[in-house]
PDB file of N, CA and C in Angstrom:
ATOM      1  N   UNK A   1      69.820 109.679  79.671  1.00  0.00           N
ATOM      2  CA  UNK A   1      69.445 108.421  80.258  1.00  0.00           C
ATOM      3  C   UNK A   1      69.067 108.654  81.722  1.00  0.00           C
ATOM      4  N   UNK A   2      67.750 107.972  81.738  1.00  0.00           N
ATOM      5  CA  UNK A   2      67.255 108.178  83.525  1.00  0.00           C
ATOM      6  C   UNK A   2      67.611 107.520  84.209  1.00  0.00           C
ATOM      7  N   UNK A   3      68.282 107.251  85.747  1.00  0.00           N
ATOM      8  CA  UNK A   3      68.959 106.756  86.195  1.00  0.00           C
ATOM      9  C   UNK A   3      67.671 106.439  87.392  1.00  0.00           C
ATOM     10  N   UNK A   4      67.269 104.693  88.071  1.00  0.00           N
ATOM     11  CA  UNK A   4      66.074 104.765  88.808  1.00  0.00           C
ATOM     12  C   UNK A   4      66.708 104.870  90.181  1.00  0.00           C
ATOM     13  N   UNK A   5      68.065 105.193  90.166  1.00  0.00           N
ATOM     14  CA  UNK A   5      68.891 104.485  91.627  1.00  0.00           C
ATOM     15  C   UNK A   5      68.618 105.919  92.642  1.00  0.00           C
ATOM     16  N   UNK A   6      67.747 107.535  91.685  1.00  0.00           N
ATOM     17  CA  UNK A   6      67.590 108.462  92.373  1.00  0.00           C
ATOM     18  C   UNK A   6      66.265 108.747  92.525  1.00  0.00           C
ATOM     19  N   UNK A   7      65.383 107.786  92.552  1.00  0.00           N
ATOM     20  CA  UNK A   7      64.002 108.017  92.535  1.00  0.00           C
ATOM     21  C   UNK A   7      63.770 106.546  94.153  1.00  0.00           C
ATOM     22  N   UNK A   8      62.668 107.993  95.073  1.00  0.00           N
ATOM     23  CA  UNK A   8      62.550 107.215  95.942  1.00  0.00           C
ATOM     24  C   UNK A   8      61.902 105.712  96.412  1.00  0.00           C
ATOM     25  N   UNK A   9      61.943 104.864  97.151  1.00  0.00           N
ATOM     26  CA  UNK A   9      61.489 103.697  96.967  1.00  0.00           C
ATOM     27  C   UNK A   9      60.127 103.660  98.104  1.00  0.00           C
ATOM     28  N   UNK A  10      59.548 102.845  97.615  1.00  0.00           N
ATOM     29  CA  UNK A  10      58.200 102.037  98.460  1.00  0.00           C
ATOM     30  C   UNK A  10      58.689 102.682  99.945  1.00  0.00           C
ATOM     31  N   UNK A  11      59.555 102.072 100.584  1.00  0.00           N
ATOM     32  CA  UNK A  11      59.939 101.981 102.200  1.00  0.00           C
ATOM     33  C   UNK A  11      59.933 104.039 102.284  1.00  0.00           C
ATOM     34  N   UNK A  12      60.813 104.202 101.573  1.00  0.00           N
ATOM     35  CA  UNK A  12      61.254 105.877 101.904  1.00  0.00           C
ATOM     36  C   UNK A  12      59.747 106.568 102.222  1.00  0.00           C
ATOM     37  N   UNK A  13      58.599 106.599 101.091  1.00  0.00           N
ATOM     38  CA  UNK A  13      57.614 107.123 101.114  1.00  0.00           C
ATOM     39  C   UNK A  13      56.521 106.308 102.112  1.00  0.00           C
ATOM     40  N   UNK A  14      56.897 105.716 102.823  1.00  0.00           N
ATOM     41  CA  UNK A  14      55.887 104.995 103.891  1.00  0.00           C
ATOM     42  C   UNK A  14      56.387 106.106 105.355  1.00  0.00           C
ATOM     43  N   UNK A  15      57.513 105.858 105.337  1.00  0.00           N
ATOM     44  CA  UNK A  15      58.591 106.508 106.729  1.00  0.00           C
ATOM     45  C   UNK A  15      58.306 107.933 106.171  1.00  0.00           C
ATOM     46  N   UNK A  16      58.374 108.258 105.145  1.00  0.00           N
ATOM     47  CA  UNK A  16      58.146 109.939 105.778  1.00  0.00           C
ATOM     48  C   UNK A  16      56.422 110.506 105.708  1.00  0.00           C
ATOM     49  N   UNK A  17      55.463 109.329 105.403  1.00  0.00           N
ATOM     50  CA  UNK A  17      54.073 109.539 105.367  1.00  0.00           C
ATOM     51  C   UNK A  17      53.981 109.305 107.450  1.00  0.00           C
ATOM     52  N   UNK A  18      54.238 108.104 107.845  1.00  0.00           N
ATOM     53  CA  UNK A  18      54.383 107.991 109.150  1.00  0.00           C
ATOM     54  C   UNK A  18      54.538 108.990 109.927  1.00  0.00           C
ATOM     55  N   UNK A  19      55.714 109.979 109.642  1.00  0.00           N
ATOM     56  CA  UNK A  19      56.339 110.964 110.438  1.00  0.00           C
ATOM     57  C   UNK A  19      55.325 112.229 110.053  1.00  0.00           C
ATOM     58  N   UNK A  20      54.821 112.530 108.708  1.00  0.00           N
ATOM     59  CA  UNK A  20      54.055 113.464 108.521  1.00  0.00           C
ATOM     60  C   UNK A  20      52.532 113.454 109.344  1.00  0.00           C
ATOM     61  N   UNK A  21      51.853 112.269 109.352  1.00  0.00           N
ATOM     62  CA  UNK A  21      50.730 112.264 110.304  1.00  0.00           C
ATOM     63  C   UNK A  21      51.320 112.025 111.699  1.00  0.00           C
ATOM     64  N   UNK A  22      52.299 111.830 111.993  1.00  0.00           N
ATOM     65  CA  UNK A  22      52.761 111.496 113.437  1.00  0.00           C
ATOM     66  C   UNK A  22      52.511 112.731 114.379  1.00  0.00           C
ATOM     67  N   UNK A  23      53.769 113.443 113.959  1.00  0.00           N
ATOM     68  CA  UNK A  23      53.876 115.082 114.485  1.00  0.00           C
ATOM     69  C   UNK A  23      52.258 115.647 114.460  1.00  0.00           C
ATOM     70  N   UNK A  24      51.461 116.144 113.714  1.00  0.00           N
ATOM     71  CA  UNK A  24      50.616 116.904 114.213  1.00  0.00           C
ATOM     72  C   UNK A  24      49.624 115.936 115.344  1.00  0.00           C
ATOM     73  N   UNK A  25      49.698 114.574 115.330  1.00  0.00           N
ATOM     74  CA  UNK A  25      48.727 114.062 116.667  1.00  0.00           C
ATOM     75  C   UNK A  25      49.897 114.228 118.102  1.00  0.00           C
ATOM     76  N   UNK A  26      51.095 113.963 117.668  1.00  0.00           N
ATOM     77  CA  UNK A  26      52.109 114.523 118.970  1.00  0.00           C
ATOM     78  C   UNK A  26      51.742 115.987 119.171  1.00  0.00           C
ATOM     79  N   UNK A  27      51.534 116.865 118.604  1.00  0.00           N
ATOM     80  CA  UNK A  27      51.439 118.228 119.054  1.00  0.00           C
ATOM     81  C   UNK A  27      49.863 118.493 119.330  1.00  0.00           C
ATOM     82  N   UNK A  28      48.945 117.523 119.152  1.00  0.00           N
ATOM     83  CA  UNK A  28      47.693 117.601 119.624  1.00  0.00           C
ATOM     84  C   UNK A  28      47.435 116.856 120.918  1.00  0.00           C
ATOM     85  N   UNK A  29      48.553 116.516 122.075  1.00  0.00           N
ATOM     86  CA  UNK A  29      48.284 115.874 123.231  1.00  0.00           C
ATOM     87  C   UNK A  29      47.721 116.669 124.268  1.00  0.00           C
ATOM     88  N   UNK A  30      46.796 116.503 125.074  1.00  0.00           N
ATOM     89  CA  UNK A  30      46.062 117.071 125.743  1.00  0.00           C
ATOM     90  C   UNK A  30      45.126 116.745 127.118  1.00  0.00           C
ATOM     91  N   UNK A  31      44.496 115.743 126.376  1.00  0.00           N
ATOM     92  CA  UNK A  31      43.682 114.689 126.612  1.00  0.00           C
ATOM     93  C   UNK A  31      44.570 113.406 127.302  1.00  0.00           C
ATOM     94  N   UNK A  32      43.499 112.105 127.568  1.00  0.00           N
ATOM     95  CA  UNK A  32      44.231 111.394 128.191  1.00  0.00           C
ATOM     96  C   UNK A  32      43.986 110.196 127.461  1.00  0.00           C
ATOM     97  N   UNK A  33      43.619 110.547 126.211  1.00  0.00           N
ATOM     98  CA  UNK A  33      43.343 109.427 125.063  1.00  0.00           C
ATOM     99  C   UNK A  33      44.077 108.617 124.603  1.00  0.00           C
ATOM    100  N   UNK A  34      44.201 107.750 123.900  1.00  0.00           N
ATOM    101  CA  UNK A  34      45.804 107.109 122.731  1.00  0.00           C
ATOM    102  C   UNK A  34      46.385 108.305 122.019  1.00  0.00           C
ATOM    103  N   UNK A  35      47.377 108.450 122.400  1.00  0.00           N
ATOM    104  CA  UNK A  35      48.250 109.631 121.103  1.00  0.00           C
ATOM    105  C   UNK A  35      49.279 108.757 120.861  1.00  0.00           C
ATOM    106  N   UNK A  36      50.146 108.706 119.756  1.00  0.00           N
ATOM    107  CA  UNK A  36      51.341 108.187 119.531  1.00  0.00           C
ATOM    108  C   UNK A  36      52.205 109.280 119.477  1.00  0.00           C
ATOM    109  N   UNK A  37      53.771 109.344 119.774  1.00  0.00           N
ATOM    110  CA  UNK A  37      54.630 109.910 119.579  1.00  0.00           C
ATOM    111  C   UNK A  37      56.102 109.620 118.908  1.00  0.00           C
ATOM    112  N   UNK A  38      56.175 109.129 117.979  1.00  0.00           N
ATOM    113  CA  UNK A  38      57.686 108.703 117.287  1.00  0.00           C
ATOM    114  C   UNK A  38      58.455 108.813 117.993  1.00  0.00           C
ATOM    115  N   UNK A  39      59.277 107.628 118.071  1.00  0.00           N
ATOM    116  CA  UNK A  39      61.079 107.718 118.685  1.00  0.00           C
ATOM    117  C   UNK A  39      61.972 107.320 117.819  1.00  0.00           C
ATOM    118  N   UNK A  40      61.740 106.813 116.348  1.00  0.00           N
ATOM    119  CA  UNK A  40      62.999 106.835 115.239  1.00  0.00           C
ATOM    120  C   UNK A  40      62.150 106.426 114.046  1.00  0.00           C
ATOM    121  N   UNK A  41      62.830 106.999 113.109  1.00  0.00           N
ATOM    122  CA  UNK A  41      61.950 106.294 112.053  1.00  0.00           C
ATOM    123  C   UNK A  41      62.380 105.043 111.403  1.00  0.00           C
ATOM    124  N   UNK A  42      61.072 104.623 110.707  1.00  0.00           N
ATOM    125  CA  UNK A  42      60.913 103.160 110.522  1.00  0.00           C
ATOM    126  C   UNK A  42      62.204 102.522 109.775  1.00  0.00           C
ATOM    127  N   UNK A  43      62.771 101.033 110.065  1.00  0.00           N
ATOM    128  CA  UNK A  43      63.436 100.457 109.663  1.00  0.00           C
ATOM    129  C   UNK A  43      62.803  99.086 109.274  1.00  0.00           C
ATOM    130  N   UNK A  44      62.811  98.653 108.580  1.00  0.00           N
ATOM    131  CA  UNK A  44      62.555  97.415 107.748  1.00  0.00           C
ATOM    132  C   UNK A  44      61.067  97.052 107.761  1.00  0.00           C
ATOM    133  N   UNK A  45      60.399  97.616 107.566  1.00  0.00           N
ATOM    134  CA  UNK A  45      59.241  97.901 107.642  1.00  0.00           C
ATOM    135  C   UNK A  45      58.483  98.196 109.061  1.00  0.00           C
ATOM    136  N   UNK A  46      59.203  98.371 110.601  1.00  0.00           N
ATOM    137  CA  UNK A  46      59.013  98.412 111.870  1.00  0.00           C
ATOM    138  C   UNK A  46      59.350  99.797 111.793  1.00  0.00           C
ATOM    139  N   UNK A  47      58.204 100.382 113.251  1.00  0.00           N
ATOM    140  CA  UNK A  47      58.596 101.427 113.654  1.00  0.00           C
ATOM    141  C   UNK A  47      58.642 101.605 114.823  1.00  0.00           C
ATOM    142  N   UNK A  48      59.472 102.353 115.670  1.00  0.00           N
ATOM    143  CA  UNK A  48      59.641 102.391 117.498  1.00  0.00           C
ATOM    144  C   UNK A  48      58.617 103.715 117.653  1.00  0.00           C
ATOM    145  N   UNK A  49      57.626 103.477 118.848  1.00  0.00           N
ATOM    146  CA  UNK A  49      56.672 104.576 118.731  1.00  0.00           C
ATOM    147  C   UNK A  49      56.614 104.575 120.557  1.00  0.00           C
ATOM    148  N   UNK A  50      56.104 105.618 121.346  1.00  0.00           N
ATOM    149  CA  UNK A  50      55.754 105.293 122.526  1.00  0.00           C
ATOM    150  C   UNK A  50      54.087 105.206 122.363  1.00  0.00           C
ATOM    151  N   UNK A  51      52.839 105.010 122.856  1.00  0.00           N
ATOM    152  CA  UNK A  51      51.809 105.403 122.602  1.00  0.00           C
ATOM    153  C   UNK A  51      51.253 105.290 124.267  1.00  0.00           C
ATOM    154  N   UNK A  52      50.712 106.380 124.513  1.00  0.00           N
ATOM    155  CA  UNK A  52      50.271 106.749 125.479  1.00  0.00           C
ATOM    156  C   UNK A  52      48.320 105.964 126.084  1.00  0.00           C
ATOM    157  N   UNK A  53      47.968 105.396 126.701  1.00  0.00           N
ATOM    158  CA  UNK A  53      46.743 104.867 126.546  1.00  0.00           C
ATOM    159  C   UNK A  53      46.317 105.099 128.132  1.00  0.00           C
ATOM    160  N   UNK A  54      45.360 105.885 127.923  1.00  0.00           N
ATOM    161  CA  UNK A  54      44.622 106.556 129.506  1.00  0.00           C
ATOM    162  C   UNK A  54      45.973 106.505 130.272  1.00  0.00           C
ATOM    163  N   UNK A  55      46.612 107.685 130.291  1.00  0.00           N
ATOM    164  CA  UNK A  55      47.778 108.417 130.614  1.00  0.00           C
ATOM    165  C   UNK A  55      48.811 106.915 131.432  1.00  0.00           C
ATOM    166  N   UNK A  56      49.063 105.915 130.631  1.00  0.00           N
ATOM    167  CA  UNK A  56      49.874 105.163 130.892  1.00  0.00           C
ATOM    168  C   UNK A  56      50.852 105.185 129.506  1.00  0.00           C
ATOM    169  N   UNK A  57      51.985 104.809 129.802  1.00  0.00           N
ATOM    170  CA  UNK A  57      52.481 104.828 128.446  1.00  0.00           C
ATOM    171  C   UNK A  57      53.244 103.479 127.843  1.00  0.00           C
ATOM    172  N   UNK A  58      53.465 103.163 126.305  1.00  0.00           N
ATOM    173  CA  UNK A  58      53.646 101.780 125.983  1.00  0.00           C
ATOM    174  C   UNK A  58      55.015 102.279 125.428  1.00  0.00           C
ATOM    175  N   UNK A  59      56.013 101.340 125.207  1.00  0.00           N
ATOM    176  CA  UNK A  59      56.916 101.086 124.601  1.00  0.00           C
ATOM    177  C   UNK A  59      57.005 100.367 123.280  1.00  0.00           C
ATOM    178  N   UNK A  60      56.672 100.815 122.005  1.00  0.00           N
ATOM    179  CA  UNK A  60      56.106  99.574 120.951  1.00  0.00           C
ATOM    180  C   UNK A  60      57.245  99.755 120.069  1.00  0.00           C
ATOM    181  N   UNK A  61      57.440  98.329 119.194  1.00  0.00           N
ATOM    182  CA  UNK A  61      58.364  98.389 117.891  1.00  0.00           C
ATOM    183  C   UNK A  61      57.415  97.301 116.761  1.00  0.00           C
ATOM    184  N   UNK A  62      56.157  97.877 116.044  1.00  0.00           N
ATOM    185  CA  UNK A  62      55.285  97.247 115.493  1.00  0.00           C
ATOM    186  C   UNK A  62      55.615  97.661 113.885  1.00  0.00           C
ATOM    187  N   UNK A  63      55.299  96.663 113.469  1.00  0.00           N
ATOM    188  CA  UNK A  63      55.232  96.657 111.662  1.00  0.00           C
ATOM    189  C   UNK A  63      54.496  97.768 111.312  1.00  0.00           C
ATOM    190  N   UNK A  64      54.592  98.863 110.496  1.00  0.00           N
ATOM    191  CA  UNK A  64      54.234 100.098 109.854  1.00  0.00           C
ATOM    192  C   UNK A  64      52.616  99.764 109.866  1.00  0.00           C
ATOM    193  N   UNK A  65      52.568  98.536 109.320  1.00  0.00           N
ATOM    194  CA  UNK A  65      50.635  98.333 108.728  1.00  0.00           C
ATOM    195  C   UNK A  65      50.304  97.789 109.264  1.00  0.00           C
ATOM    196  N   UNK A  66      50.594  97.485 110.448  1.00  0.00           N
ATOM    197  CA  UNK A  66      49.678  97.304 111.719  1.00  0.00           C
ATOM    198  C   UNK A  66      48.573  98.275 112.287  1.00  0.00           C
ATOM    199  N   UNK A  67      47.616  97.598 111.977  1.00  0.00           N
ATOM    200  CA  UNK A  67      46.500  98.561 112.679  1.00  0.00           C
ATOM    201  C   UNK A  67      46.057  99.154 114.181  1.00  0.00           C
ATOM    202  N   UNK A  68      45.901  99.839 114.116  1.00  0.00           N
ATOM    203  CA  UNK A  68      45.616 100.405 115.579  1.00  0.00           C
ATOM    204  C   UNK A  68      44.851  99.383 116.430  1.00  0.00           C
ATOM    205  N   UNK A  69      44.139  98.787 116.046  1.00  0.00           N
ATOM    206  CA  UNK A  69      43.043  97.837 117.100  1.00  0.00           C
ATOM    207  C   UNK A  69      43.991  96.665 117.739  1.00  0.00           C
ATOM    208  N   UNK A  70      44.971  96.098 116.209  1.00  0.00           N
ATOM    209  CA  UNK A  70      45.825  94.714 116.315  1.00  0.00           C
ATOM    210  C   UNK A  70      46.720  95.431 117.338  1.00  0.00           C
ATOM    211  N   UNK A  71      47.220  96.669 117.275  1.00  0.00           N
ATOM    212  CA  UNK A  71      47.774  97.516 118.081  1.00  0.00           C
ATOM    213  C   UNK A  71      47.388  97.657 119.660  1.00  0.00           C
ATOM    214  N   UNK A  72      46.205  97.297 120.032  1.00  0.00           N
ATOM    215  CA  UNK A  72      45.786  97.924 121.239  1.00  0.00           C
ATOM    216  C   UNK A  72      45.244  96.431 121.717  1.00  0.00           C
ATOM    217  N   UNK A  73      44.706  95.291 121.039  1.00  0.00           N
ATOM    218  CA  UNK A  73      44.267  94.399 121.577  1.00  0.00           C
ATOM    219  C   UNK A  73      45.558  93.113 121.946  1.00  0.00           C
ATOM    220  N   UNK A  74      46.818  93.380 120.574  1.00  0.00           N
ATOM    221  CA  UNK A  74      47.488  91.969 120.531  1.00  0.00           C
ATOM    222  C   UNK A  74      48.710  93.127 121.624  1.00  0.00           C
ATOM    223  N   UNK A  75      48.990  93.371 121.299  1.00  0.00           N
ATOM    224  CA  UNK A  75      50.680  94.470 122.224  1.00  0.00           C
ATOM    225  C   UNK A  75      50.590  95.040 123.380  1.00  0.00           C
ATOM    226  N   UNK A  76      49.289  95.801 123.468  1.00  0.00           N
ATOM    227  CA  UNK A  76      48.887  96.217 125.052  1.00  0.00           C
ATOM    228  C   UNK A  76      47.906  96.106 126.340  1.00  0.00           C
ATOM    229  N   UNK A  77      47.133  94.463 125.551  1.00  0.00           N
ATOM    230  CA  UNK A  77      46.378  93.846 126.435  1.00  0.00           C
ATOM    231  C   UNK A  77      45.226  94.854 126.324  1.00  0.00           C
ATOM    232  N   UNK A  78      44.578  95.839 126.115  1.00  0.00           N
ATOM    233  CA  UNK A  78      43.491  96.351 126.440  1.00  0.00           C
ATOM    234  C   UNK A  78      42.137  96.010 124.948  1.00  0.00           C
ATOM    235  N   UNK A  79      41.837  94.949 125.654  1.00  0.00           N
ATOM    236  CA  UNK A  79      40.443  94.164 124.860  1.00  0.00           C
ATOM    237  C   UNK A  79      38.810  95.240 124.821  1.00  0.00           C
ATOM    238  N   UNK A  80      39.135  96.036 125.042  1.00  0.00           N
ATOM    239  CA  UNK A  80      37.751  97.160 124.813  1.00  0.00           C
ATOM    240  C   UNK A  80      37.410  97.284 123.889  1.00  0.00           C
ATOM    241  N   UNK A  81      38.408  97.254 122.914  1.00  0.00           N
ATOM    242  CA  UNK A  81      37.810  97.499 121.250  1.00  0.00           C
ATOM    243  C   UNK A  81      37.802  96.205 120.681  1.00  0.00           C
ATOM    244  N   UNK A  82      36.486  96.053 119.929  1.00  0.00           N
ATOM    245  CA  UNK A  82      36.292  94.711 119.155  1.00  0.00           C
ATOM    246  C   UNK A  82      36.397  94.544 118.048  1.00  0.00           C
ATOM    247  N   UNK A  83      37.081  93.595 117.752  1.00  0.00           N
ATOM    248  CA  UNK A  83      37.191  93.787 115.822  1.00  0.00           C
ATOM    249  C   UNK A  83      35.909  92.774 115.706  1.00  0.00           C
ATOM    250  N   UNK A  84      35.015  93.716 114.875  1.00  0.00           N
ATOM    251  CA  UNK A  84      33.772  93.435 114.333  1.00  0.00           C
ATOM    252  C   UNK A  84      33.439  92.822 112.964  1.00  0.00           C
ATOM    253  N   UNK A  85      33.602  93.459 112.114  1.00  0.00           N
ATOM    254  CA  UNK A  85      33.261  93.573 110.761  1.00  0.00           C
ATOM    255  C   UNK A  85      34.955  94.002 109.968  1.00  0.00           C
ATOM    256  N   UNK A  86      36.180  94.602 110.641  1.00  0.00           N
ATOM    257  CA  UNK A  86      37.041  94.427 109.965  1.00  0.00           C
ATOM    258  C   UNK A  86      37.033  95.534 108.823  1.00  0.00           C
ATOM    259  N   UNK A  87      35.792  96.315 109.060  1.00  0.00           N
ATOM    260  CA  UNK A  87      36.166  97.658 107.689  1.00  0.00           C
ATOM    261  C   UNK A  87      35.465  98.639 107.723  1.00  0.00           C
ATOM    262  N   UNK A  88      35.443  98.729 109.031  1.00  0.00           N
ATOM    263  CA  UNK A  88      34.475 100.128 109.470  1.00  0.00           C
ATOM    264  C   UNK A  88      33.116 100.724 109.430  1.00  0.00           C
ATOM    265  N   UNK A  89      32.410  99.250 109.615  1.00  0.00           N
ATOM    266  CA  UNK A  89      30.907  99.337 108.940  1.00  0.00           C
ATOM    267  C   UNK A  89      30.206  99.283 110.466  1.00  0.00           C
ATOM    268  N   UNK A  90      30.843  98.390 111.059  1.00  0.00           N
ATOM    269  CA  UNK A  90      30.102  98.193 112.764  1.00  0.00           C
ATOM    270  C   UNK A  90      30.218  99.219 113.703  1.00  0.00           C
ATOM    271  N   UNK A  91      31.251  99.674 113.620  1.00  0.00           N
ATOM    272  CA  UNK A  91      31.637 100.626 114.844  1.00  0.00           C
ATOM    273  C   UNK A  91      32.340 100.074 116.057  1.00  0.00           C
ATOM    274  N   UNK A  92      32.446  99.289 116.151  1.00  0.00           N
ATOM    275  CA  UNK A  92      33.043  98.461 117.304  1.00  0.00           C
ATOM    276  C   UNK A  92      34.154  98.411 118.199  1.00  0.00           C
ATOM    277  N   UNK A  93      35.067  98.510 116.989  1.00  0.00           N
ATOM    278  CA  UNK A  93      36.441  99.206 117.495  1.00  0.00           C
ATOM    279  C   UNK A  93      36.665 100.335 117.095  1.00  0.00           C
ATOM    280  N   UNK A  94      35.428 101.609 117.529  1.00  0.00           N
ATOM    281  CA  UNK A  94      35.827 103.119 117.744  1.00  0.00           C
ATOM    282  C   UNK A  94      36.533 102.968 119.525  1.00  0.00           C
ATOM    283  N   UNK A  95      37.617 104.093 119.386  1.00  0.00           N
ATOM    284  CA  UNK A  95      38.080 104.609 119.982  1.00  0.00           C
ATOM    285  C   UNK A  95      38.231 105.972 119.944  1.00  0.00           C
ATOM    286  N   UNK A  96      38.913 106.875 121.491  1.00  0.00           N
ATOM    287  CA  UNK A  96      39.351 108.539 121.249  1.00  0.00           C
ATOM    288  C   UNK A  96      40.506 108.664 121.194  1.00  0.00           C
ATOM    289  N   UNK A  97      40.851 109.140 119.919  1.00  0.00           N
ATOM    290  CA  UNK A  97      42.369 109.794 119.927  1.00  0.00           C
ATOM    291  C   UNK A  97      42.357 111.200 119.787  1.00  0.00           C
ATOM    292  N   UNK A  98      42.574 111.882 120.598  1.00  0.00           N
ATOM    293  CA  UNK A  98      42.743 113.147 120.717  1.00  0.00           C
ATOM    294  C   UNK A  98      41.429 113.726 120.741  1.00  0.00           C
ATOM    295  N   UNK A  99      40.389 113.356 121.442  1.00  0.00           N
ATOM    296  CA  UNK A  99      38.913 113.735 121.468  1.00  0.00           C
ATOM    297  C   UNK A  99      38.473 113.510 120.808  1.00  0.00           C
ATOM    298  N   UNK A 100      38.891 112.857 119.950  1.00  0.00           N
ATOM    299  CA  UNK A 100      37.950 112.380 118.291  1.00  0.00           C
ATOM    300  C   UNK A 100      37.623 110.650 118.264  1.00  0.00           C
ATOM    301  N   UNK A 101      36.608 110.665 117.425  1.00  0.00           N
ATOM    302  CA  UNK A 101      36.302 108.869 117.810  1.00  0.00           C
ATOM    303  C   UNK A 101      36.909 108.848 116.107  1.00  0.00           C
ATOM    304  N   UNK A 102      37.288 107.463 116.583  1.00  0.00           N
ATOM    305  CA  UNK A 102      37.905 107.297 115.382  1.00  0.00           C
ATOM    306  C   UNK A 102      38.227 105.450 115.048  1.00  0.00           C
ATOM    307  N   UNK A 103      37.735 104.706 114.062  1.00  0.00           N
ATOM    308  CA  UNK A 103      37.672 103.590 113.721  1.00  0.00           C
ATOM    309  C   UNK A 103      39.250 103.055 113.900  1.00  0.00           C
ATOM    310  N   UNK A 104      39.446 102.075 114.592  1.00  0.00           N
ATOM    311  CA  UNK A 104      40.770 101.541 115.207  1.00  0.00           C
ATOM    312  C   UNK A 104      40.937 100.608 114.030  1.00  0.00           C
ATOM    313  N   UNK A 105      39.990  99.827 113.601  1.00  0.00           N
ATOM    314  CA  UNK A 105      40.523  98.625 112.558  1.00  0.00           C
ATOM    315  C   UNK A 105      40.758  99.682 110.911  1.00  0.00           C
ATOM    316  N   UNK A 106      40.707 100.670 110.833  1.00  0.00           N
ATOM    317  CA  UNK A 106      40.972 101.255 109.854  1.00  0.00           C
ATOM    318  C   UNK A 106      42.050 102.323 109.955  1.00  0.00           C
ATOM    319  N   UNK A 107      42.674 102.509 111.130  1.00  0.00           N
ATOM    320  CA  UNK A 107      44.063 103.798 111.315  1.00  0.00           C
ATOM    321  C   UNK A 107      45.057 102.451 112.002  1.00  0.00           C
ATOM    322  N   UNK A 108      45.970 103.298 111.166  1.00  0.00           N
ATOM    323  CA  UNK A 108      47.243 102.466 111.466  1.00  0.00           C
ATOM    324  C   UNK A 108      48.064 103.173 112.795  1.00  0.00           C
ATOM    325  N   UNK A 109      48.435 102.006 113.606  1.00  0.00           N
ATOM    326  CA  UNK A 109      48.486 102.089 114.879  1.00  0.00           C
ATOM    327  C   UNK A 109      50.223 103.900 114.703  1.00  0.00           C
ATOM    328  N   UNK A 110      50.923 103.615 113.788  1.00  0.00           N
ATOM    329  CA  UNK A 110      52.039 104.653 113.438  1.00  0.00           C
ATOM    330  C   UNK A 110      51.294 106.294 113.601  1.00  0.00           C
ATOM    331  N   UNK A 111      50.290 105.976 112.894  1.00  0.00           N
ATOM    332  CA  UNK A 111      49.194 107.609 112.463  1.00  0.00           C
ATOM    333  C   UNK A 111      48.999 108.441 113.933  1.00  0.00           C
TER     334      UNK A 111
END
């Protein structure tokens, strides 16, 4: 008899996907771009992150599927990126993370 109480749940496999793309953009800091860096992992669907934005740094505790743009326009005041089209067709809210341009309404602000 299979027992489901040892098979991992929804939340477990979100928190260790988080932490797996986390670490290699923390070890790619360099630049003076957005990087995020983890400070605990996620609890109730929130995660505590610092994120660095043109070498200032934020203090955040945002919902896992929060997107990077809702991330940068609603939490840290910086309105540069526009949510356009909402699915990566405009370009609008590209940003650089780690020298790379990269669609903000489509990466989650954790990544």
């Amino acid at each position: 008899m299979t027992t489901i109480l040892d098979t991992p749940t929804r939340r477990d496999l979100i928190g260790g996907a988080a932490v797996a793309v986390a670490a290699p953009l923390a070890a790619a800091v360099g630049s003076r771009d957005a990087v995020a860096a983890p400070v605990s992992p996620p609890r109730d669907g929130r995660s505590e992150f610092n994120l660095s934005i043109n070498g200032r740094d934020h203090h955040l505790n945002v919902d896992t599927r929060t997107s990077l743009l809702d991330v940068l326009r609603e939490h840290t005041g910086h309105t540069g990126a526009k949510k356009g089209c909402d699915q990566g067709q405009c370009g609008a809210c590209t940003v650089m993370v780690g020298g790379q341009r990269v669609l903000s309404c489509l990466s989650l602000a954790v990544a």
